[in-house]
PDB file of N, CA and C in Angstrom:
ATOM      1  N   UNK A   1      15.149  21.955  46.396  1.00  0.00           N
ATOM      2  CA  UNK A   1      14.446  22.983  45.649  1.00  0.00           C
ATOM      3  C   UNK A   1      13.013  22.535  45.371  1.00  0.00           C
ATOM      4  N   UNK A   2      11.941  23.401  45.764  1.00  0.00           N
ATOM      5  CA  UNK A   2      10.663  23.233  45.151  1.00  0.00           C
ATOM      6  C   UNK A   2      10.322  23.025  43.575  1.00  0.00           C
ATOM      7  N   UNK A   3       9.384  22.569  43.292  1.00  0.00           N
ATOM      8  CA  UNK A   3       8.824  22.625  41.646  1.00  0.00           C
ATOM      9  C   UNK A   3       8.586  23.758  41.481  1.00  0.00           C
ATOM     10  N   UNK A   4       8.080  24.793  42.413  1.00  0.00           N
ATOM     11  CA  UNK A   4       7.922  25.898  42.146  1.00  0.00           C
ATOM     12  C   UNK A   4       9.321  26.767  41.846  1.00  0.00           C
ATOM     13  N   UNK A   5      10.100  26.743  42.504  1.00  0.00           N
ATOM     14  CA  UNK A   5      11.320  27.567  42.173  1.00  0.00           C
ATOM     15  C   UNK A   5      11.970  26.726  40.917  1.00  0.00           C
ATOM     16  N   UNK A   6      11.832  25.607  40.668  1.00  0.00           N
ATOM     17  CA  UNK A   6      12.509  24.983  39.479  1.00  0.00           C
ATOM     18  C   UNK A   6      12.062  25.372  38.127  1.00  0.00           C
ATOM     19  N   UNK A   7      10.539  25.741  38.228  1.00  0.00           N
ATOM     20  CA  UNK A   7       9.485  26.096  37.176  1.00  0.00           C
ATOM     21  C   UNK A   7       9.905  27.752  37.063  1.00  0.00           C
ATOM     22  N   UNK A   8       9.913  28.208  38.143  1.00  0.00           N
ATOM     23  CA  UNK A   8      10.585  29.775  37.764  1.00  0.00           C
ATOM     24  C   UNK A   8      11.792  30.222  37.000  1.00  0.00           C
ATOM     25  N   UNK A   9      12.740  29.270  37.523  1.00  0.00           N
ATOM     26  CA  UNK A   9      14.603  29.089  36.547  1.00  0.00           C
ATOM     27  C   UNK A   9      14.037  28.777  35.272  1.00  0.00           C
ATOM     28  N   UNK A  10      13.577  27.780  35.230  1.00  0.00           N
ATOM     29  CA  UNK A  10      13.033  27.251  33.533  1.00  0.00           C
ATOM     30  C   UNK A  10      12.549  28.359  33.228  1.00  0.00           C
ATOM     31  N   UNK A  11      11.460  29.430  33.213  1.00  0.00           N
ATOM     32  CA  UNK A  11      11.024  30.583  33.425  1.00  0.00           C
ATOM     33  C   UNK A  11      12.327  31.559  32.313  1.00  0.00           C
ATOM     34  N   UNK A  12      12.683  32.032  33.300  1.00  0.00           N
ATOM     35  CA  UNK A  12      13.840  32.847  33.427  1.00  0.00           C
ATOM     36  C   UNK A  12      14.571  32.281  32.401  1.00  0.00           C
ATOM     37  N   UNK A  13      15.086  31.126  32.182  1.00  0.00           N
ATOM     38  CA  UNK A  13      16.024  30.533  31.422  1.00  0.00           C
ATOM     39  C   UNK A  13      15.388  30.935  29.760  1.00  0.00           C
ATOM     40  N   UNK A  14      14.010  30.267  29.773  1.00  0.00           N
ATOM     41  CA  UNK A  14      13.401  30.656  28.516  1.00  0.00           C
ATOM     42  C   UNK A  14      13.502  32.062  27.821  1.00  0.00           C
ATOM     43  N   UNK A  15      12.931  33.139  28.936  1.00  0.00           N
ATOM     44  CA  UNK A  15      13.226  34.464  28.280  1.00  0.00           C
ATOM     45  C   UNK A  15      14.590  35.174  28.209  1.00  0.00           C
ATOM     46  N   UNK A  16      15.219  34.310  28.820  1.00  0.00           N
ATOM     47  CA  UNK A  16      16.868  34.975  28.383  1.00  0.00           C
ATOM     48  C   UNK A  16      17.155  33.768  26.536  1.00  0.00           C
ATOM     49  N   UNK A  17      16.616  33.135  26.773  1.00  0.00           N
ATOM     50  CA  UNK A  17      17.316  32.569  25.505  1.00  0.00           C
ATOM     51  C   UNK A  17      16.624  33.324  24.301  1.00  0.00           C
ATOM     52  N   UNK A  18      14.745  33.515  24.289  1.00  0.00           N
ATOM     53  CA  UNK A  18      14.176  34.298  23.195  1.00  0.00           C
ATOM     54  C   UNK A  18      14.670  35.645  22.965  1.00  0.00           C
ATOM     55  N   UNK A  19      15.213  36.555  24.153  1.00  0.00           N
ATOM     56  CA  UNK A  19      15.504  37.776  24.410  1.00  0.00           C
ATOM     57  C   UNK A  19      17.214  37.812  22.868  1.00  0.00           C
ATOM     58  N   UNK A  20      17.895  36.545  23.648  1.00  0.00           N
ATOM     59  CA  UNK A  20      19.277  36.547  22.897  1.00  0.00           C
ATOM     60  C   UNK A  20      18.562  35.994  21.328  1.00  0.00           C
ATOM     61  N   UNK A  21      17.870  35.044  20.983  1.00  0.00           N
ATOM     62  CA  UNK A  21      17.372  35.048  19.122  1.00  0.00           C
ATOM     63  C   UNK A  21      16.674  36.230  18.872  1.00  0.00           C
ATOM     64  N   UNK A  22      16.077  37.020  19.325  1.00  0.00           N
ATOM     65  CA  UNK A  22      15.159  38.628  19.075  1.00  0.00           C
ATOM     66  C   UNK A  22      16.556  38.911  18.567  1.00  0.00           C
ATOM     67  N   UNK A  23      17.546  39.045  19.395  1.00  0.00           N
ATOM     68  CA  UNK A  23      18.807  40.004  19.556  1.00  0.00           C
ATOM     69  C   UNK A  23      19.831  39.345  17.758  1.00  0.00           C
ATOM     70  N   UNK A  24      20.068  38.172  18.293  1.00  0.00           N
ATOM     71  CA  UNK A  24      20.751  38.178  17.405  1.00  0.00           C
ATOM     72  C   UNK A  24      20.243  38.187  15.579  1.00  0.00           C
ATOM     73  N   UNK A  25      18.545  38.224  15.573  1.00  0.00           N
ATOM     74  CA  UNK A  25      17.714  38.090  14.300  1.00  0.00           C
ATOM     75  C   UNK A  25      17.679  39.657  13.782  1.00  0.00           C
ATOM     76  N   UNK A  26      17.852  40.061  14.707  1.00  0.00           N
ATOM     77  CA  UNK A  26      18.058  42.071  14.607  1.00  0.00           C
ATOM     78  C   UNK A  26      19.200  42.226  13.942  1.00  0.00           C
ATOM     79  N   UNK A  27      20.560  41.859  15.255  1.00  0.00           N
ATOM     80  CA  UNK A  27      21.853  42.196  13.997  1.00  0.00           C
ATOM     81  C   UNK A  27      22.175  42.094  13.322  1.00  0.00           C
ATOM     82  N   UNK A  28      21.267  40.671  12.941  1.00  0.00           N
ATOM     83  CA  UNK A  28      21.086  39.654  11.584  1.00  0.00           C
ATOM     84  C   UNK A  28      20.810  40.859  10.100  1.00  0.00           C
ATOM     85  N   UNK A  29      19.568  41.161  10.934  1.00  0.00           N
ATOM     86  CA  UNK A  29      18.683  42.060   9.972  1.00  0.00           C
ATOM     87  C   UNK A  29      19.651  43.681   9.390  1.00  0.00           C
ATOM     88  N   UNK A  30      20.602  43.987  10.542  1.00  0.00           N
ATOM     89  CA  UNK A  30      20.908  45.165  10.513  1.00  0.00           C
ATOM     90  C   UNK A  30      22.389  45.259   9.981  1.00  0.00           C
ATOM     91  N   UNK A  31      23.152  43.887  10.031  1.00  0.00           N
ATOM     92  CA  UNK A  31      24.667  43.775   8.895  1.00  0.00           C
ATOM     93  C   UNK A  31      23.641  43.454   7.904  1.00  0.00           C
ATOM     94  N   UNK A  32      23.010  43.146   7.274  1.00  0.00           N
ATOM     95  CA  UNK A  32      22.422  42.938   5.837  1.00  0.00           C
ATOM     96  C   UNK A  32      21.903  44.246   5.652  1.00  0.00           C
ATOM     97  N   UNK A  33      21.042  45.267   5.844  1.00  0.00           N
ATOM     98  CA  UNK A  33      20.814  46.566   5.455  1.00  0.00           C
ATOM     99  C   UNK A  33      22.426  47.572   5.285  1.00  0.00           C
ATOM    100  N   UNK A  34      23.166  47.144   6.192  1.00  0.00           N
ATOM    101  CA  UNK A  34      25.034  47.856   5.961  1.00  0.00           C
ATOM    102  C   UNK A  34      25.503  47.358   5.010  1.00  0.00           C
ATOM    103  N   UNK A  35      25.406  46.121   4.768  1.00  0.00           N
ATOM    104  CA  UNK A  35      26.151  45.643   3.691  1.00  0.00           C
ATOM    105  C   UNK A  35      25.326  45.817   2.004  1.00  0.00           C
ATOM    106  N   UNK A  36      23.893  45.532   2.057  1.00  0.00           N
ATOM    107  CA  UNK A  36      23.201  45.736   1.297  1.00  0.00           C
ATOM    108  C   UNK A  36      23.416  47.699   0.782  1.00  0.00           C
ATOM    109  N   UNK A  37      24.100  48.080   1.635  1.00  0.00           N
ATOM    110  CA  UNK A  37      24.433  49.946   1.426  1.00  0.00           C
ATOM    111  C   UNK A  37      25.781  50.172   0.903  1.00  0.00           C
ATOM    112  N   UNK A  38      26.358  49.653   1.439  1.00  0.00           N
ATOM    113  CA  UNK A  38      28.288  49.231   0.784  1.00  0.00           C
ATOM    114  C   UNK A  38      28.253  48.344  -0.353  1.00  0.00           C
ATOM    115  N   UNK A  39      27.283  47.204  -1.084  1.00  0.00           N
ATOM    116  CA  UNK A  39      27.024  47.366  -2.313  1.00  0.00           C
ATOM    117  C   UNK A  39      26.732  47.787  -3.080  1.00  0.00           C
ATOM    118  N   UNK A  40      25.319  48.691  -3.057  1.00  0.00           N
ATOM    119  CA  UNK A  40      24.973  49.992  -3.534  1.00  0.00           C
ATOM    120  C   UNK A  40      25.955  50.941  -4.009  1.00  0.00           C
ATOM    121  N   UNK A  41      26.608  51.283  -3.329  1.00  0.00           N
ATOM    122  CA  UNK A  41      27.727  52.201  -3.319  1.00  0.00           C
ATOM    123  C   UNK A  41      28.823  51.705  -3.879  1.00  0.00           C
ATOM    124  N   UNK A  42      29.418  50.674  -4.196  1.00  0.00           N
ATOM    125  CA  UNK A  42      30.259  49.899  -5.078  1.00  0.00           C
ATOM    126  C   UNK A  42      29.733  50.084  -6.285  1.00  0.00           C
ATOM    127  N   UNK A  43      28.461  49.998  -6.842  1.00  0.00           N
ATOM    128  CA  UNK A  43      27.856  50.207  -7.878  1.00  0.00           C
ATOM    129  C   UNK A  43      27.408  50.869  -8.395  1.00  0.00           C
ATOM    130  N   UNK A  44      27.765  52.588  -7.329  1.00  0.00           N
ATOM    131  CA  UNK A  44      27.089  53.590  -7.918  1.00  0.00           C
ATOM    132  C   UNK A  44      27.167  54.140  -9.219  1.00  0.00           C
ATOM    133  N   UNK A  45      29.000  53.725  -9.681  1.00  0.00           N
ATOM    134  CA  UNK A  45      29.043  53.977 -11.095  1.00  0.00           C
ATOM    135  C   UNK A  45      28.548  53.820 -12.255  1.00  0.00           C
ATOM    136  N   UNK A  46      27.638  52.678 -11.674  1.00  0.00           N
ATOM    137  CA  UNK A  46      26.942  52.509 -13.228  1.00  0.00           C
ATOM    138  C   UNK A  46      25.255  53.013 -12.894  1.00  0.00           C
ATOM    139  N   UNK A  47      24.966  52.929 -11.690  1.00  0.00           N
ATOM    140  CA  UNK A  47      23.374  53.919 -11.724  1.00  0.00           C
ATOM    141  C   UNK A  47      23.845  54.927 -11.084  1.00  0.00           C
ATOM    142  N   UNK A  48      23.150  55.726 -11.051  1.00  0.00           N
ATOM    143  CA  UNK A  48      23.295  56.913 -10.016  1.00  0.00           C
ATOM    144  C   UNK A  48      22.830  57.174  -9.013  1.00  0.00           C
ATOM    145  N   UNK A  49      21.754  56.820  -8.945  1.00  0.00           N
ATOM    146  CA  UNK A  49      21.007  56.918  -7.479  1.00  0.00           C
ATOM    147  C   UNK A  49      21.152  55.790  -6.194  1.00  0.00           C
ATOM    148  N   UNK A  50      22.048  54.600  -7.094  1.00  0.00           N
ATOM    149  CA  UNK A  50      22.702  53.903  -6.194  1.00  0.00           C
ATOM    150  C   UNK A  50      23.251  54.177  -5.102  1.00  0.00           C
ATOM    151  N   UNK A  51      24.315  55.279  -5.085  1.00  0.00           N
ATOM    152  CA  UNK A  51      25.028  56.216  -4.036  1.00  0.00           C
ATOM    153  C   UNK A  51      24.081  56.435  -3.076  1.00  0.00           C
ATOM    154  N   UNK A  52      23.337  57.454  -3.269  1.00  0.00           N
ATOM    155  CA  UNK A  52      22.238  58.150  -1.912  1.00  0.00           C
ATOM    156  C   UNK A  52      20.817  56.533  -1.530  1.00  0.00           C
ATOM    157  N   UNK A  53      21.227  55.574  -2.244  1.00  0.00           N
ATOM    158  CA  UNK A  53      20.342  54.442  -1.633  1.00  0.00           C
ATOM    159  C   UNK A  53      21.007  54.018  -0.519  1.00  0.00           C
ATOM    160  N   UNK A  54      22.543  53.474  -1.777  1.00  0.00           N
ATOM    161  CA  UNK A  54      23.478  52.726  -0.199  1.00  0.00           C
ATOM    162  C   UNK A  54      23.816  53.391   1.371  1.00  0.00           C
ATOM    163  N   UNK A  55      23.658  55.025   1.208  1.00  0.00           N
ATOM    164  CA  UNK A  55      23.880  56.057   2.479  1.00  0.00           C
ATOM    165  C   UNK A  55      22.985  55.663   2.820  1.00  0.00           C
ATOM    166  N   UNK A  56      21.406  55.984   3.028  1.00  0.00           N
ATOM    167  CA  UNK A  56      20.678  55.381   3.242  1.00  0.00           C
ATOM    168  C   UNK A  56      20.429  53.993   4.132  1.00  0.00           C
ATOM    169  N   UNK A  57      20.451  52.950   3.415  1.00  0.00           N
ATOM    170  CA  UNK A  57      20.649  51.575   3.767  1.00  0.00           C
ATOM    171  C   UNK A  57      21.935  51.502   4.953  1.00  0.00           C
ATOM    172  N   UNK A  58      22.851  52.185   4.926  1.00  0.00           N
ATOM    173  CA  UNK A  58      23.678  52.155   5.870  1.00  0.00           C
ATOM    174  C   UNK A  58      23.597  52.919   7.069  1.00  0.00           C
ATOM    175  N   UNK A  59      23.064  53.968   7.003  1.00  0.00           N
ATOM    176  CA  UNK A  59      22.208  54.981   8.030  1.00  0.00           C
ATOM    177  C   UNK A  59      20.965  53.940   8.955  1.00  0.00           C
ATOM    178  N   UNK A  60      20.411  53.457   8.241  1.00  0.00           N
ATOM    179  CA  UNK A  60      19.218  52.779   8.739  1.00  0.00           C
ATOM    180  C   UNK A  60      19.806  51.633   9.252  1.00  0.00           C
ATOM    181  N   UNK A  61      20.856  50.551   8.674  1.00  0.00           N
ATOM    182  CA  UNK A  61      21.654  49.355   9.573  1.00  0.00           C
ATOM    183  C   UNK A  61      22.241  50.024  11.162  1.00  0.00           C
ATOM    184  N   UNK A  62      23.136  51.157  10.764  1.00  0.00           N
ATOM    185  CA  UNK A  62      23.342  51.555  12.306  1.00  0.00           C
ATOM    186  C   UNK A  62      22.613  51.961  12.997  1.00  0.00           C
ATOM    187  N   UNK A  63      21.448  52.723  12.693  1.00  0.00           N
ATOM    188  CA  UNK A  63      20.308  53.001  13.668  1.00  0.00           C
ATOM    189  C   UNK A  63      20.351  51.652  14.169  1.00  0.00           C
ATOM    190  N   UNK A  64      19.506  50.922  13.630  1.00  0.00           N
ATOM    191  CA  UNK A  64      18.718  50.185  13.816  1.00  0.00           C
ATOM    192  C   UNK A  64      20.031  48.797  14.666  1.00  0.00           C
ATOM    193  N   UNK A  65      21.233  48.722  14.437  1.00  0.00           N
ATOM    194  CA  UNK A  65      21.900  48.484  15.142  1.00  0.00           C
ATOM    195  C   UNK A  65      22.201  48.499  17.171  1.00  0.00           C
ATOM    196  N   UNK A  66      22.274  50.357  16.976  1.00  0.00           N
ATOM    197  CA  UNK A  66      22.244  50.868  17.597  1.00  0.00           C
ATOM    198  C   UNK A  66      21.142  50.574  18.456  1.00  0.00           C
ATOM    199  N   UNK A  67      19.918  50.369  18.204  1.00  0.00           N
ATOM    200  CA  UNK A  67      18.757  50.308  18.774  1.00  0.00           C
ATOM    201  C   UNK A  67      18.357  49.195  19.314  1.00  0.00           C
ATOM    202  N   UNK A  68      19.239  47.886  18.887  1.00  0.00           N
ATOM    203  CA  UNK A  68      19.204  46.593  18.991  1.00  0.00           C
ATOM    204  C   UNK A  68      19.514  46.484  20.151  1.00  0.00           C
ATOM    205  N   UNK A  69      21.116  46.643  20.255  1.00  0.00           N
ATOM    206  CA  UNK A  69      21.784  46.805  21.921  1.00  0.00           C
ATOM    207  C   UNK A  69      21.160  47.442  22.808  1.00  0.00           C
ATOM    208  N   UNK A  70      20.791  48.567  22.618  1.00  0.00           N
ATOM    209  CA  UNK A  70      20.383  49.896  23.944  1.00  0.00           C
ATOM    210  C   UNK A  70      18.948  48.483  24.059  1.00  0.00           C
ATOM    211  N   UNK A  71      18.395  47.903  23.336  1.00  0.00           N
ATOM    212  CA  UNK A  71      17.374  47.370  24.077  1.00  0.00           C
ATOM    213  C   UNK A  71      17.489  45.700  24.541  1.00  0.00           C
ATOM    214  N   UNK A  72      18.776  45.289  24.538  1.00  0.00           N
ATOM    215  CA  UNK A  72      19.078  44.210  24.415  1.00  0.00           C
ATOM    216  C   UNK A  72      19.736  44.203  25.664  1.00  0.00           C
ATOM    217  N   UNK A  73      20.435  45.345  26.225  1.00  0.00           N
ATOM    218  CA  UNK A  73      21.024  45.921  27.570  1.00  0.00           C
ATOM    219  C   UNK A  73      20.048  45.780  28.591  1.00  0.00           C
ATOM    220  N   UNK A  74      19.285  46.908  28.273  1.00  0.00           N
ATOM    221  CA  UNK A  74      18.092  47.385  28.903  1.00  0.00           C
ATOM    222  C   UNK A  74      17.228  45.957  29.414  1.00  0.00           C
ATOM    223  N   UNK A  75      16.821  45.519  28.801  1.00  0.00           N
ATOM    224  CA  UNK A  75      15.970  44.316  28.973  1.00  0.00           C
ATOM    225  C   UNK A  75      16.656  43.360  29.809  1.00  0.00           C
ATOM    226  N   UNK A  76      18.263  43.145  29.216  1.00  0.00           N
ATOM    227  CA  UNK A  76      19.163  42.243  30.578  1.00  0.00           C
ATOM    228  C   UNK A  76      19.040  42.867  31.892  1.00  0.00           C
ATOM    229  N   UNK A  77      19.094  43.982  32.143  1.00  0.00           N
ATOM    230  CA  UNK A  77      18.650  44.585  33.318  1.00  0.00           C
ATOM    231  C   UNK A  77      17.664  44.179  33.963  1.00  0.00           C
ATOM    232  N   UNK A  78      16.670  44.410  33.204  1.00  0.00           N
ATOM    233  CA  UNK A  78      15.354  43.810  34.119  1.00  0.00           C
ATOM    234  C   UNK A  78      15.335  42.730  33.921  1.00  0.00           C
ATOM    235  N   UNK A  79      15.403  41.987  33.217  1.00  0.00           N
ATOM    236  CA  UNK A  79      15.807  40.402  33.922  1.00  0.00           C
ATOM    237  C   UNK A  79      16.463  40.178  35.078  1.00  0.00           C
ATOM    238  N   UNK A  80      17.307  40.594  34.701  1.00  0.00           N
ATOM    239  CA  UNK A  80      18.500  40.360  36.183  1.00  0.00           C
ATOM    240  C   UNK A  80      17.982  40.809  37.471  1.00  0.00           C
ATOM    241  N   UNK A  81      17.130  41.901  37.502  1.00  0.00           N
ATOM    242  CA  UNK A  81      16.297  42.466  38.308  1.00  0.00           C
ATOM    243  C   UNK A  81      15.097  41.581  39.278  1.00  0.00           C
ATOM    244  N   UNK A  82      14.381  41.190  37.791  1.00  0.00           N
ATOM    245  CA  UNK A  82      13.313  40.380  38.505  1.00  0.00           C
ATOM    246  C   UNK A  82      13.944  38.888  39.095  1.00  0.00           C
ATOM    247  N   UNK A  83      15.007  38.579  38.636  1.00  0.00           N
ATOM    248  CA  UNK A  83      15.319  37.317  38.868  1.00  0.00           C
ATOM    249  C   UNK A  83      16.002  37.573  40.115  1.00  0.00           C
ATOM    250  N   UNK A  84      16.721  38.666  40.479  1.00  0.00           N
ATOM    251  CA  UNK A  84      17.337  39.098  42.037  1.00  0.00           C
ATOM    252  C   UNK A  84      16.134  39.034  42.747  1.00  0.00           C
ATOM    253  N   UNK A  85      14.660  39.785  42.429  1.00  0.00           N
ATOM    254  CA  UNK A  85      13.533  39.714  43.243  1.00  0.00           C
ATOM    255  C   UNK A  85      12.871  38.397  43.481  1.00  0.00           C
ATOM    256  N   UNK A  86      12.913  37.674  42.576  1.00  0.00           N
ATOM    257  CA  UNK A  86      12.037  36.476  43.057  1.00  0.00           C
ATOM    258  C   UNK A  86      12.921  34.702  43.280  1.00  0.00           C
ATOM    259  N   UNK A  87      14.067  35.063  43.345  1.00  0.00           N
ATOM    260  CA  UNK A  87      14.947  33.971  43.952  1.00  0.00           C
ATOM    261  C   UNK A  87      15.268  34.305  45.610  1.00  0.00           C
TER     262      UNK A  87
END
């Protein structure tokens, strides 16, 4: 193997590993807005506006869930892509 093709894997290797901490600092981010909403809502009894916060907060974890993967997919794709093209 060339330095050049060895320097490309290292390459490749790097942005699959930042791609997976992006990924997992998201879901990170997005069970703490769900759960931070299912406390809310445990507690609505004693405030009131607790309720329509925690819906909220839990609306916005699954978006934003949701949005994590579809681009966490997406992006493995083109990796996999460019790395079929230039090996």
């Amino acid at each position: 193997m060339s330095k050049e093709a060895i320097n490309t894997g290292l390459a490749f290797k790097r942005t699959e590993l930042a791609r997976d901490r992006t990924a997992l600092a998201m879901i990170r981010t997005s069970l703490a807005l769900i759960l931070a909403g299912v406390a809310f809502i445990g507690f609505s009894d004693k405030v009131l506006w607790f309720y329509p916060s925690g819906i909220i907060a839990i609306s916005i974890g699954l978006i934003f869930l949701f949005v994590t993967a579809k681009h966490f997919f997406k992006q493995s794709n083109e990796l996999k892509n460019l790395m079929g093209k230039s090996l």
